[in-house]
C-alpha atoms as a PDB file:
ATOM      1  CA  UNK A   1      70.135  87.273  71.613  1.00  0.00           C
ATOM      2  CA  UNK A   2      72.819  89.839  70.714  1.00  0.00           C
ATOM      3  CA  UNK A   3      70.360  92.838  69.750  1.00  0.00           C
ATOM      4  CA  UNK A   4      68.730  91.116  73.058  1.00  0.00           C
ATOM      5  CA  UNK A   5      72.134  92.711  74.779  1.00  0.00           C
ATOM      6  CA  UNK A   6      72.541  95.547  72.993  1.00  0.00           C
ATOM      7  CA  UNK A   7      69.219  97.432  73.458  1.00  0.00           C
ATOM      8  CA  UNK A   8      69.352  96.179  77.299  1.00  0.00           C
ATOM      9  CA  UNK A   9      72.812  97.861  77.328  1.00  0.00           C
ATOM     10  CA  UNK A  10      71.882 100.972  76.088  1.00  0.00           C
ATOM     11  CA  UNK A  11      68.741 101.704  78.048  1.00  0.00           C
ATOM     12  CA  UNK A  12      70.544 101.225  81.218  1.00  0.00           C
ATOM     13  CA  UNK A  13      73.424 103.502  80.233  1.00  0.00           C
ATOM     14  CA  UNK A  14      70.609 106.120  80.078  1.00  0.00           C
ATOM     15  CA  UNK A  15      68.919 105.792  76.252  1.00  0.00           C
ATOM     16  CA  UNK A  16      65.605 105.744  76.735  1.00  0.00           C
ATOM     17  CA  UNK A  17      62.651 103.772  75.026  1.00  0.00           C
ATOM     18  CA  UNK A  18      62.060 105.950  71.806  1.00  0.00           C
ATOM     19  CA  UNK A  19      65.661 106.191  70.987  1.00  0.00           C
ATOM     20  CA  UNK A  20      66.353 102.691  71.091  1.00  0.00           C
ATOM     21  CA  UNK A  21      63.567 101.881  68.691  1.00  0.00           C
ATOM     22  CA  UNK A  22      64.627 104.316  66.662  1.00  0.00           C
ATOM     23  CA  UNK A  23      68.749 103.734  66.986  1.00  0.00           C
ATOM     24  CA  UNK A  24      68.086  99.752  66.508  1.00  0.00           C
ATOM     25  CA  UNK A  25      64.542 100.428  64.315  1.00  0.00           C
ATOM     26  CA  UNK A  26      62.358  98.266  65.896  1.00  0.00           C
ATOM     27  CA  UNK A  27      58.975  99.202  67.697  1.00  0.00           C
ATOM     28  CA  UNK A  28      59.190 101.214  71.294  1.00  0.00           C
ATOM     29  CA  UNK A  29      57.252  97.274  72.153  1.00  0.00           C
ATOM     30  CA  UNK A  30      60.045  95.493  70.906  1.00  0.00           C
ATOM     31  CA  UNK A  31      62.179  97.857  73.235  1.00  0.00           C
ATOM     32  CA  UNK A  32      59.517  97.272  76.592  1.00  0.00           C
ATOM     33  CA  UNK A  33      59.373  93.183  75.787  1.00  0.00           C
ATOM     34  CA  UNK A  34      63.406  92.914  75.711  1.00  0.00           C
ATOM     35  CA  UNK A  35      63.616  95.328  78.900  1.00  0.00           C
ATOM     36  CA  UNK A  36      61.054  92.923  80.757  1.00  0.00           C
ATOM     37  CA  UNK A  37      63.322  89.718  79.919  1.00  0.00           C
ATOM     38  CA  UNK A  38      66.796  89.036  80.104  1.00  0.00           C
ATOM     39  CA  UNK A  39      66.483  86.496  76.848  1.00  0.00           C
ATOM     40  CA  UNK A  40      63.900  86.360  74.557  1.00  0.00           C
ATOM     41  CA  UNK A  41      61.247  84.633  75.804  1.00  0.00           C
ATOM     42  CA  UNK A  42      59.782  83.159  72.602  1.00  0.00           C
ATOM     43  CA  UNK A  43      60.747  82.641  68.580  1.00  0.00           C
ATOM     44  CA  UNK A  44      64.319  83.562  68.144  1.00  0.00           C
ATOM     45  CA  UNK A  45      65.645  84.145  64.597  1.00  0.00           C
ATOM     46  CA  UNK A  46      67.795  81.666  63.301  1.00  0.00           C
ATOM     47  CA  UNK A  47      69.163  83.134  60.017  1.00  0.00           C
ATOM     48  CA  UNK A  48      71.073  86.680  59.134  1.00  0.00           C
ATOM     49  CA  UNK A  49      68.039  89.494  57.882  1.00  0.00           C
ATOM     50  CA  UNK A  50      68.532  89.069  54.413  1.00  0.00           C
ATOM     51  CA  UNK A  51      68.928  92.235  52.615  1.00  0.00           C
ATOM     52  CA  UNK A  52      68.135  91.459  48.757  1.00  0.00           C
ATOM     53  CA  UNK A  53      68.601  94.730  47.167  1.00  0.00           C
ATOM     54  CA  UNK A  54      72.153  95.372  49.331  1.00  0.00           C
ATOM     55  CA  UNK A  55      73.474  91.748  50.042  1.00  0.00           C
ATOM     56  CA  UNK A  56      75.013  91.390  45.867  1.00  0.00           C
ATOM     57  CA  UNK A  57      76.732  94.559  46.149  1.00  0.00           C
ATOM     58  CA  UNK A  58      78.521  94.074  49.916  1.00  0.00           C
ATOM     59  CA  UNK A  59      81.779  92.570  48.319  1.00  0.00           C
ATOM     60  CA  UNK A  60      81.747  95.746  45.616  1.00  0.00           C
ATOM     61  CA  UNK A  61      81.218  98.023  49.038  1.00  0.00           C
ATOM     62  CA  UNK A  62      83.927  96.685  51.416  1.00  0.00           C
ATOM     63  CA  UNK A  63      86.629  96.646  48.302  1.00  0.00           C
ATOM     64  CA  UNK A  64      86.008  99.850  47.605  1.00  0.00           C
ATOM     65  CA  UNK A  65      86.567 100.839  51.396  1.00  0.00           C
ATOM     66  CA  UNK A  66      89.075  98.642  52.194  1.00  0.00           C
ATOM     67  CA  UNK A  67      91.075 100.166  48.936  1.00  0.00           C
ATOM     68  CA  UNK A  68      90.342 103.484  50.901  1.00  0.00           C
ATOM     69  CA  UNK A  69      92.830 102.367  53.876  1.00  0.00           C
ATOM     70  CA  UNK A  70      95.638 103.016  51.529  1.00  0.00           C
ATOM     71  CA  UNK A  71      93.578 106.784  50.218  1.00  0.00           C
ATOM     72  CA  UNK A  72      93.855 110.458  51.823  1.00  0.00           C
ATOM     73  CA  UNK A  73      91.270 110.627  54.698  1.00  0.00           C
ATOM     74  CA  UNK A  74      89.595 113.689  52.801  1.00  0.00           C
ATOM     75  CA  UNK A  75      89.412 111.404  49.302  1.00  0.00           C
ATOM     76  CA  UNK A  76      87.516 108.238  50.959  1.00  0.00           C
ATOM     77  CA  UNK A  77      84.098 107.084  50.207  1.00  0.00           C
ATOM     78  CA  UNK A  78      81.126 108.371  51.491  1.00  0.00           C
ATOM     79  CA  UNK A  79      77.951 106.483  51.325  1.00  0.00           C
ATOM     80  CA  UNK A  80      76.368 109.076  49.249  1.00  0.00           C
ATOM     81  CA  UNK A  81      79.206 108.522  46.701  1.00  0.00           C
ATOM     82  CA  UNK A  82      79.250 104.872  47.148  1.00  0.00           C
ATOM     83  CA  UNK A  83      75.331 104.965  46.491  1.00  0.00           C
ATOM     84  CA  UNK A  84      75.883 106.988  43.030  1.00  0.00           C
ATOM     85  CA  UNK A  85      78.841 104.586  42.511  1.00  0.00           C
ATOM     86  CA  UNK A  86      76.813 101.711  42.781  1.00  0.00           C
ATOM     87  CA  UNK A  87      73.940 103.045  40.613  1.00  0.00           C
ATOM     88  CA  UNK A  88      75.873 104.068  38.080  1.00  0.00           C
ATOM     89  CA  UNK A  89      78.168 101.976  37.628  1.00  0.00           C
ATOM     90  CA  UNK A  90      76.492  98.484  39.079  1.00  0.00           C
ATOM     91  CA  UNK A  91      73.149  98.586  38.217  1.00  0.00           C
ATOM     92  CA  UNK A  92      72.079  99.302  41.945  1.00  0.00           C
ATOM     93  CA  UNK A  93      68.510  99.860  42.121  1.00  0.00           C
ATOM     94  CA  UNK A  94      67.926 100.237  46.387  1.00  0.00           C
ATOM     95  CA  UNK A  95      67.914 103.032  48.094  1.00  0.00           C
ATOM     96  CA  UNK A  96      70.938 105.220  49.875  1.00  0.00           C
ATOM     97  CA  UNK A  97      69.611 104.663  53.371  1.00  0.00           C
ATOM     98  CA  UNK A  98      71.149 101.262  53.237  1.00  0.00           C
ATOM     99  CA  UNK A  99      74.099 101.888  52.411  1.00  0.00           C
ATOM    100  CA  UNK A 100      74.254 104.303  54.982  1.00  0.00           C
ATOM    101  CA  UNK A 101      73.074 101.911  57.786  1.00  0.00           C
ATOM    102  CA  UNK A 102      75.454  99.155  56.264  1.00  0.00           C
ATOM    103  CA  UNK A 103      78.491 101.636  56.383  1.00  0.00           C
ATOM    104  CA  UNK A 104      77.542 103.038  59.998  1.00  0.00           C
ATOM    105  CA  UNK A 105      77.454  99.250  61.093  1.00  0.00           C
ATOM    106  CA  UNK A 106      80.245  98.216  58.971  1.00  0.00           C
ATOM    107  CA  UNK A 107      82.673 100.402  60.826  1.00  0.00           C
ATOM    108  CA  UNK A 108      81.173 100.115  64.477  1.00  0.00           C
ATOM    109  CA  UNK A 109      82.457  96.264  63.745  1.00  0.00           C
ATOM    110  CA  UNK A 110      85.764  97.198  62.765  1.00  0.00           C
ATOM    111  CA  UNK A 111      86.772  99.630  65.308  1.00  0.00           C
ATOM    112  CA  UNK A 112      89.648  97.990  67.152  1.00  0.00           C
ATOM    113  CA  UNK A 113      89.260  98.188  70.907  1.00  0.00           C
ATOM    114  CA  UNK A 114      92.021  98.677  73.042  1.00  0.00           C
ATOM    115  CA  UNK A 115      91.625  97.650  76.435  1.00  0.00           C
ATOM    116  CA  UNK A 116      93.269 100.526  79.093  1.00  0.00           C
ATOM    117  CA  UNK A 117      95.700  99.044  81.365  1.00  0.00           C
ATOM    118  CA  UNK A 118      94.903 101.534  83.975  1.00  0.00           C
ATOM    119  CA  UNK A 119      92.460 100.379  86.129  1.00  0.00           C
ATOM    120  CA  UNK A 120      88.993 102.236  87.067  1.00  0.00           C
ATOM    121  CA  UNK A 121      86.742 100.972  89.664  1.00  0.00           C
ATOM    122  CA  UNK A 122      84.037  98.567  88.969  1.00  0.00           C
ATOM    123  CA  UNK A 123      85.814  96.918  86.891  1.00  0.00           C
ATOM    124  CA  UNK A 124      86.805  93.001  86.670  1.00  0.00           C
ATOM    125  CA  UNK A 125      88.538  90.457  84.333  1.00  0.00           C
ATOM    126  CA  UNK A 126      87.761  86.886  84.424  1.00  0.00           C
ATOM    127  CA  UNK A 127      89.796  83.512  83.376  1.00  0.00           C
ATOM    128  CA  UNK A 128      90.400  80.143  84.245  1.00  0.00           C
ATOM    129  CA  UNK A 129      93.600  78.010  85.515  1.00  0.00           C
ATOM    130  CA  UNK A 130      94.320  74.647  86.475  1.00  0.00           C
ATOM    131  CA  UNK A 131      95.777  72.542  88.963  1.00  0.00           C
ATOM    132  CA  UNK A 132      95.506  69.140  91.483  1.00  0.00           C
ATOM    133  CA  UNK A 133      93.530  68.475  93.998  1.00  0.00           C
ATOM    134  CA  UNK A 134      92.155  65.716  95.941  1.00  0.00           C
ATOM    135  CA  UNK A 135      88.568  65.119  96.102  1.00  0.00           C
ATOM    136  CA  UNK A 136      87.139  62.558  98.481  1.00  0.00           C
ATOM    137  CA  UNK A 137      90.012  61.016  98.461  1.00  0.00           C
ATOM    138  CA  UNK A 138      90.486  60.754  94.612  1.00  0.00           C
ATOM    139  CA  UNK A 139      93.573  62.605  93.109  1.00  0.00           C
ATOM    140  CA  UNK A 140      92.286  64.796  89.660  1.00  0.00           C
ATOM    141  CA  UNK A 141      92.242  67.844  88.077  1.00  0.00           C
ATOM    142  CA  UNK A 142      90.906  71.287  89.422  1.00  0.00           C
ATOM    143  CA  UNK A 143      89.985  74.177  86.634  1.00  0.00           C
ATOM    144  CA  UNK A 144      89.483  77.026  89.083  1.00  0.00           C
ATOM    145  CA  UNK A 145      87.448  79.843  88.082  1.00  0.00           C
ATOM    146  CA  UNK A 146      89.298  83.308  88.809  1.00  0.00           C
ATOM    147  CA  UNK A 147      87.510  86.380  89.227  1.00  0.00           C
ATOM    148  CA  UNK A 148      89.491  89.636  89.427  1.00  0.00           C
ATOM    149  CA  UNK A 149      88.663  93.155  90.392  1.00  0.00           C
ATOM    150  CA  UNK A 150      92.213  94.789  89.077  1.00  0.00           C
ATOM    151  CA  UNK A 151      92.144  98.312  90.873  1.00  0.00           C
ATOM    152  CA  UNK A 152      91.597  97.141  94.194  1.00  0.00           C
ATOM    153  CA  UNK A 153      92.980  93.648  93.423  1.00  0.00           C
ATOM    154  CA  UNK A 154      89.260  91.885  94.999  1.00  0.00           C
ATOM    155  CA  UNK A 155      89.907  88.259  93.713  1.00  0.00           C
ATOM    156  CA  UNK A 156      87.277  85.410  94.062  1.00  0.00           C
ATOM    157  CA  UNK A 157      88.267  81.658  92.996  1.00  0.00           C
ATOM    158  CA  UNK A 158      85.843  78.813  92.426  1.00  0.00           C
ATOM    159  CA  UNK A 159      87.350  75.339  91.428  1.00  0.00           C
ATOM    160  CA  UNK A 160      85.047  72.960  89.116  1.00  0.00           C
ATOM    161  CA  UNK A 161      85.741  69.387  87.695  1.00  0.00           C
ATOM    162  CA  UNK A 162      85.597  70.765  84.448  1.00  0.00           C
ATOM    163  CA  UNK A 163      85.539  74.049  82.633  1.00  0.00           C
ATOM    164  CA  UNK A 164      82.664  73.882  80.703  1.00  0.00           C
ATOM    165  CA  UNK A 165      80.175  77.259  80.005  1.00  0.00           C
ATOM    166  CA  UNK A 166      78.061  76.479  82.862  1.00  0.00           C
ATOM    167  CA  UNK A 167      81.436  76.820  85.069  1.00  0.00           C
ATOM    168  CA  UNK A 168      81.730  80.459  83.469  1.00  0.00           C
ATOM    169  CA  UNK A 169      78.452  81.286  84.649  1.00  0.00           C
ATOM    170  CA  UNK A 170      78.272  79.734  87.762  1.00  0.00           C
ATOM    171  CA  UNK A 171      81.567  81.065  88.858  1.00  0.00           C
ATOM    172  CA  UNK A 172      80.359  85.031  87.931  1.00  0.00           C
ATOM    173  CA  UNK A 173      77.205  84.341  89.654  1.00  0.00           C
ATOM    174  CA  UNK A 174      79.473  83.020  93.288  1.00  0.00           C
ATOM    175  CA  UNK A 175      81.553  86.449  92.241  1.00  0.00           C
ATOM    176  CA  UNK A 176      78.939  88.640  92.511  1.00  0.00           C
ATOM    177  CA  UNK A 177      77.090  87.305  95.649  1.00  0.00           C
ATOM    178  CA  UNK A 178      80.581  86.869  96.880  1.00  0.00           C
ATOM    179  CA  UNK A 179      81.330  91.108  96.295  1.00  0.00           C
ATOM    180  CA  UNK A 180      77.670  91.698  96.571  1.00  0.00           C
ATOM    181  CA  UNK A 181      77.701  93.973  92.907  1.00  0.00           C
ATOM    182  CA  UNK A 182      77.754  93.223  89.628  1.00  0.00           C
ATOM    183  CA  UNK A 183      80.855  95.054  87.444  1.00  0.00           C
ATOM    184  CA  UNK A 184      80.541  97.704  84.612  1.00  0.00           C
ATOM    185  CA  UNK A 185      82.833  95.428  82.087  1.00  0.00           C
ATOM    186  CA  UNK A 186      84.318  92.062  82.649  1.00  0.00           C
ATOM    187  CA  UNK A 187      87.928  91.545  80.125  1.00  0.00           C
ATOM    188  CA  UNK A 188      87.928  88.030  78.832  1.00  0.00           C
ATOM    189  CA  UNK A 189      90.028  86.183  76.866  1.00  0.00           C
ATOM    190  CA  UNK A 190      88.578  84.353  73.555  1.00  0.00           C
ATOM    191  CA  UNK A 191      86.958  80.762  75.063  1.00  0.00           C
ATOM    192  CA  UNK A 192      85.518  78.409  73.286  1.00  0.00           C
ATOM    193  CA  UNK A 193      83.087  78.062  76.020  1.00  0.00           C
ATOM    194  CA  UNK A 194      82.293  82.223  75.553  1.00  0.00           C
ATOM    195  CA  UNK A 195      82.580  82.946  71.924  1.00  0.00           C
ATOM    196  CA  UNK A 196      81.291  80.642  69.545  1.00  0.00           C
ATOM    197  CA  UNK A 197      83.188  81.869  66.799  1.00  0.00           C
ATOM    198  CA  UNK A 198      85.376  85.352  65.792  1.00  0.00           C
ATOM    199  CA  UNK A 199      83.972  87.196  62.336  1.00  0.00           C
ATOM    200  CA  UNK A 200      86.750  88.455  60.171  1.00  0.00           C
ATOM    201  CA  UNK A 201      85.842  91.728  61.308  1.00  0.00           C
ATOM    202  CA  UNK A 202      86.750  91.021  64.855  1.00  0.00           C
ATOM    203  CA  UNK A 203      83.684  90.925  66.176  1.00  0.00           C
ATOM    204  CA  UNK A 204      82.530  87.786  68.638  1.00  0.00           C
ATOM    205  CA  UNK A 205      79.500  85.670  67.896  1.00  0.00           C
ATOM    206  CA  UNK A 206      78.593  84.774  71.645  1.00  0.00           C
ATOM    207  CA  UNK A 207      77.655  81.317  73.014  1.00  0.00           C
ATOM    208  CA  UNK A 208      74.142  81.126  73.747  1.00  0.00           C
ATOM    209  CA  UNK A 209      74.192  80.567  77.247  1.00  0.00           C
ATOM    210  CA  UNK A 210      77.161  83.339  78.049  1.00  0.00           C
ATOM    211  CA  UNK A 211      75.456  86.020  76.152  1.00  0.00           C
ATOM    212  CA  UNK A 212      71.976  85.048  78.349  1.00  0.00           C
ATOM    213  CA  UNK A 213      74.223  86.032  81.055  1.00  0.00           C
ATOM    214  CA  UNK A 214      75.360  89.305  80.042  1.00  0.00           C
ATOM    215  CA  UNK A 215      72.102  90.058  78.803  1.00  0.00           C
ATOM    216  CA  UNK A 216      70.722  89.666  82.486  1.00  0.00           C
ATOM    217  CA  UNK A 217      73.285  90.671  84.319  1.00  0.00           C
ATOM    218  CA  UNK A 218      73.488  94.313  81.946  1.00  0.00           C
ATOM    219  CA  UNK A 219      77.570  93.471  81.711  1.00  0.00           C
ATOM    220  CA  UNK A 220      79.472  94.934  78.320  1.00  0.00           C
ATOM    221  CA  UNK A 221      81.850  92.103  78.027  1.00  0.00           C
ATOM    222  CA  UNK A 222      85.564  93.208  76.192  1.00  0.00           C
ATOM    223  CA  UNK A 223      87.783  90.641  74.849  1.00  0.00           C
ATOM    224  CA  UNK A 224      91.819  90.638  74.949  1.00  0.00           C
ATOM    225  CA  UNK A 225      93.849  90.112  71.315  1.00  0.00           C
ATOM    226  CA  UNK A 226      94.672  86.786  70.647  1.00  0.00           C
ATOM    227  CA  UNK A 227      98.167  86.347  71.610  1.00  0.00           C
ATOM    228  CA  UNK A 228      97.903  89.262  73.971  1.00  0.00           C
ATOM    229  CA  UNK A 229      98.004  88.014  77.570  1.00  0.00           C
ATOM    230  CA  UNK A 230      99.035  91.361  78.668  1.00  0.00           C
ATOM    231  CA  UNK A 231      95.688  92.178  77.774  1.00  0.00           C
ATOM    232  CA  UNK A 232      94.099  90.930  80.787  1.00  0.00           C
ATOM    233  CA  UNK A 233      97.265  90.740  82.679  1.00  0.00           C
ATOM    234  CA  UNK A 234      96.015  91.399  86.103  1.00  0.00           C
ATOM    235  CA  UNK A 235      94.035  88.100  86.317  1.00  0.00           C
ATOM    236  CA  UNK A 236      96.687  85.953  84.342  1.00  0.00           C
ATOM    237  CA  UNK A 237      98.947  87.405  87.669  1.00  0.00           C
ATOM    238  CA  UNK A 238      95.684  86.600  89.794  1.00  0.00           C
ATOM    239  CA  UNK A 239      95.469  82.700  88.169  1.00  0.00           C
ATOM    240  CA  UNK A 240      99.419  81.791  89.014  1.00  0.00           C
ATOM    241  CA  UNK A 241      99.182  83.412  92.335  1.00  0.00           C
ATOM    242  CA  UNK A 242      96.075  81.420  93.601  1.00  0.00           C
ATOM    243  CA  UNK A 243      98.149  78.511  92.204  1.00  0.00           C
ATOM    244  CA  UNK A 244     100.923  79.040  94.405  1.00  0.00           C
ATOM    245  CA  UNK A 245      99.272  80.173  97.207  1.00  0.00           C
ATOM    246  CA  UNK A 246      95.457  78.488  97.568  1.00  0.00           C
ATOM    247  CA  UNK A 247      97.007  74.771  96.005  1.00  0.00           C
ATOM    248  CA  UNK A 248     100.243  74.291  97.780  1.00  0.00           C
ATOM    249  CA  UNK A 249     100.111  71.725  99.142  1.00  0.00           C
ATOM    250  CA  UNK A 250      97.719  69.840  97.214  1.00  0.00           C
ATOM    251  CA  UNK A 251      94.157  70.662  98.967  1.00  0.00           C
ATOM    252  CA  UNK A 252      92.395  67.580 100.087  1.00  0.00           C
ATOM    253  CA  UNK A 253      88.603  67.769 100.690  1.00  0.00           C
ATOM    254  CA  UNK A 254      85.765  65.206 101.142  1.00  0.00           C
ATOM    255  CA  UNK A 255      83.837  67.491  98.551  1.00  0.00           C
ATOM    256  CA  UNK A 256      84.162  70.147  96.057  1.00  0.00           C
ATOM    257  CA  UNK A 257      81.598  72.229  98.264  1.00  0.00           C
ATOM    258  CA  UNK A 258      84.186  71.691 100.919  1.00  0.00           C
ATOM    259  CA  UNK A 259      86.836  73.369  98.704  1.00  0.00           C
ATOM    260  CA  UNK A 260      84.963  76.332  97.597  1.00  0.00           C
ATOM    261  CA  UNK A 261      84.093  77.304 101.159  1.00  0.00           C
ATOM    262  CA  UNK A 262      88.047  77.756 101.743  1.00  0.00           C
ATOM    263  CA  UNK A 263      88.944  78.941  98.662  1.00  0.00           C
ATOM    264  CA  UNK A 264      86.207  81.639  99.474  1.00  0.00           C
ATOM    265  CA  UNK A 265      87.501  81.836 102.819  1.00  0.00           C
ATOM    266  CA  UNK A 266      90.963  82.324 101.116  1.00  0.00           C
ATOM    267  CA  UNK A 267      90.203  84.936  98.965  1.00  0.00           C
ATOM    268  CA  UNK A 268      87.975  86.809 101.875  1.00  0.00           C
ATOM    269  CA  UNK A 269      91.904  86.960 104.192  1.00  0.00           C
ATOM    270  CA  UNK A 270      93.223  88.377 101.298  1.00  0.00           C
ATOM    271  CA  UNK A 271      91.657  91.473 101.816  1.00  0.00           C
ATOM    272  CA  UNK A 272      93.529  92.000 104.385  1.00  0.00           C
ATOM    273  CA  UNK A 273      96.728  92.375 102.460  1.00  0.00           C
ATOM    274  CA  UNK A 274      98.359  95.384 101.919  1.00  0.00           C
ATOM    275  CA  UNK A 275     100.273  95.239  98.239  1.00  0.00           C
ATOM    276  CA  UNK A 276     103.767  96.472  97.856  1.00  0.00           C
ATOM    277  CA  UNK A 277     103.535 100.322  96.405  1.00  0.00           C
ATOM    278  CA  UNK A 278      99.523 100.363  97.761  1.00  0.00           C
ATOM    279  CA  UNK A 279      98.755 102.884 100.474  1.00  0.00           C
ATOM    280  CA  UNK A 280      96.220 100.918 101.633  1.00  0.00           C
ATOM    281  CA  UNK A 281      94.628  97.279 102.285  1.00  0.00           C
ATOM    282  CA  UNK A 282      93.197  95.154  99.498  1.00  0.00           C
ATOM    283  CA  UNK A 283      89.743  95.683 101.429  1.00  0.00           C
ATOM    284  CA  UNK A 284      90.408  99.474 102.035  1.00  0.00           C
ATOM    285  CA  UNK A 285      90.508  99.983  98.218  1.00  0.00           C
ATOM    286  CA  UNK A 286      87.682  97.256  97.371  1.00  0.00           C
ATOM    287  CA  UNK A 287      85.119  99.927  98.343  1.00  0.00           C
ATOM    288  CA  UNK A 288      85.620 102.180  95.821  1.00  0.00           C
ATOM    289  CA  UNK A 289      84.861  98.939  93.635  1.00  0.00           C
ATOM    290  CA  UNK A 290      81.981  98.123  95.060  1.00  0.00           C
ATOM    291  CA  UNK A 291      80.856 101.395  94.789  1.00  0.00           C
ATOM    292  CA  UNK A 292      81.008 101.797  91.192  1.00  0.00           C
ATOM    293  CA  UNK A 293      79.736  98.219  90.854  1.00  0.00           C
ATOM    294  CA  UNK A 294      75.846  97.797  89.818  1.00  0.00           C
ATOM    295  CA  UNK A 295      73.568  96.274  92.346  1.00  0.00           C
ATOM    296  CA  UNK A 296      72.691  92.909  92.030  1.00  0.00           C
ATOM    297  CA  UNK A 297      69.240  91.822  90.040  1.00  0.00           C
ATOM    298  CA  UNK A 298      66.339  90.905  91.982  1.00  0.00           C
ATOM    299  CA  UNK A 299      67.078  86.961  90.937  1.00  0.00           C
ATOM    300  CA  UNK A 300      70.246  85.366  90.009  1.00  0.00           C
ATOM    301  CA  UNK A 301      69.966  84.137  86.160  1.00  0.00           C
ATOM    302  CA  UNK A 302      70.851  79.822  86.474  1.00  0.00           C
ATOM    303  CA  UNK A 303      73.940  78.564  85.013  1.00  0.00           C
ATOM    304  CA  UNK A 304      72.362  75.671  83.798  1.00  0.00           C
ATOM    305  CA  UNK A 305      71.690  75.163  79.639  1.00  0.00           C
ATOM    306  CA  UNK A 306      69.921  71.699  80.055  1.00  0.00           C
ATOM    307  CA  UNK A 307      66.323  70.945  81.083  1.00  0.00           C
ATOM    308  CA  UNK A 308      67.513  68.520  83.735  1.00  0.00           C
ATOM    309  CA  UNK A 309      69.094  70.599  85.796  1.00  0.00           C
ATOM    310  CA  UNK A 310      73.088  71.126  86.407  1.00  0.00           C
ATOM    311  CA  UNK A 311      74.857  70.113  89.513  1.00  0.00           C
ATOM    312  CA  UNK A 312      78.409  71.621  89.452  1.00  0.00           C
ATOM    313  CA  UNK A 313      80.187  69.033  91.567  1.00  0.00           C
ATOM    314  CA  UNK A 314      79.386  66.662  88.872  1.00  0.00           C
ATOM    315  CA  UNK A 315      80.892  66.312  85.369  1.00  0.00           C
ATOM    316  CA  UNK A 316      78.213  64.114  83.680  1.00  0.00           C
ATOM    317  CA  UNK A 317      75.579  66.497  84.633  1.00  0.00           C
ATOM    318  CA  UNK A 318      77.270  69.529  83.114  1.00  0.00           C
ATOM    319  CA  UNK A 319      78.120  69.518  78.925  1.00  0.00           C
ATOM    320  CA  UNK A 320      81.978  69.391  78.318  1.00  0.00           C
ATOM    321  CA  UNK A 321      83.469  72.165  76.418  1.00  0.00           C
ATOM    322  CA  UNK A 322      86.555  72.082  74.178  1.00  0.00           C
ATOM    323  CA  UNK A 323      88.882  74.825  75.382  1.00  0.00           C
ATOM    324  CA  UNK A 324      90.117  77.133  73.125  1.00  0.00           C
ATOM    325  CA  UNK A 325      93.574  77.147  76.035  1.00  0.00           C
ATOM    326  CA  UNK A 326      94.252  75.653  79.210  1.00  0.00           C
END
């Protein structure tokens, strides 16, 4: 599923066929069959490629570059020399393209990203808050779905009965009928419900159903430091301010259908706002989001990761998901 994302990625950021084979090294078919389908339609590996000839030596290789953190830049390792180190001095009998490969990868992992805090158009961040509501007359708890665009300040909120990876999905898919256009990037923070675990190289291992999503929707998804709510600090703002604004007083609706129709109705008024230091309207500036925004895909991918079918007003229906923060 993730080299799933990545080659669909690349081709639409203008790679073409042949170089993705050869970039990834897999066959040009490989390339057409992942372009044709948002997930893989059949087998799916399971394990890691096991690399016998490299895979003993991968401890000796990271020591010897984490040890050259603390070297001059012009005295590190390169792979030839870590290939003639390892053959000399380890018994290494495999070739020098894979250490190369492993070294290229190795530090595509570990490149820290920092996300800008200026904001370009056709871009969005993404979270989730809480608060009360009352439901057909029942008194519970609301995890609303917020949906930011940060340089015109374009919100969309969505509330759900729970907020469970199905909720993530659903709520983009709303988002981007909603703004009719699908963002460049979406900033997240580091959900349970979204990444199913963090490498110690930083990198994110991707819930099944969330990377599906990005997959079909072409999005490069970017993650805020743990700790870091600054981060993504224009829809934290976004989450406390639909608090304060779209659930005081407590909103009471027959149905959760109900409630999303005004909360969409909410967030469509906004628009109309003019921010303090803006020159002009949230809705003036939301056009030079949507114009950088990617058009929408000739069918909505489904939110729903269980053969029975999902209803999203429901929480049986939908699989509960430990949250990582509420």
């Amino acid at each position: 599923m993730e080299l799933y994302l990545k080659v669909r990625l690349a081709c639409s950021e203008g790679m073409t066929q042949r170089q993705a084979a050869k970039h990834f090294n897999i066959s040009r078919d490989t390339v057409r069959k992942m372009l044709s389908y948002s997930t893989p339609p059949g087998y799916q590996r399971r394990s890691p490629v096991r690399r016998p000839k490299l895979d003993p030596f991968v401890s000796t290789i990271d020591r010897w570059l984490d040890e050259d953190e603390n070297m001059p830049r012009k005295q590190r390792h390169t792979a030839k020399r870590v290939f003639d180190r390892l053959r000399d001095e380890c018994g290494f009998t495999g070739g020098y393209t894979i250490i190369k490969d492993y070294m290229r990868e190795r530090s595509q992992r570990r490149q820290e990203v920092f996300v800008p805090l200026s904001h370009p158009p056709g871009h969005a961040q993404a979270d989730f808050g809480e608060a009360i509501v009352v439901i057909g007359g029942v008194e519970q708890k609301a995890h609303f779905f917020v949906f930011d665009l940060p340089h015109s300040d374009g919100c969309y909120v969505r509330a759900y009965p729970a907020a469970v990876a199905e909720a993530w999905v659903d709520g983009h898919i709303h988002a981007f009928a909603f703004f009719g256009g699908v963002p460049q990037s979406i900033v997240y923070d580091n959900d349970r419900c979204l990444v199913a675990k963090i490498l110690p190289d930083g990198t994110r291992k991707r819930a099944a159903l969330f990377s599906g999503f990005l997959s079909h929707y072409l999005i490069r998804d970017r993650y805020g430091r743990p700790g870091k709510g600054n981060d993504k600090g224009s829809v934290e703002g976004l989450v406390g301010y639909a608090r304060r604004n779209f659930m005081v007083p407590i909103p009471r609706f027959a149905t959760w259908d109900e409630l999303n129709l005004w909360l969409e109705e909410q967030c469509r008024k906004r628009q109309g706002d003019r921010l303090r230091g803006e020159s002009g309207t949230i809705g003036e500036r939301l056009q030079r989001d949507l114009a950088a925004m990617r058009a929408l895909p000739a069918s909505p991918k489904s939110a729903c990761a269980c053969p029975g079918g999902c209803d999203s007003g429901t929480k049986t229906s939908w699989r509960r998901c430990d949250r990582s923060r509420m």
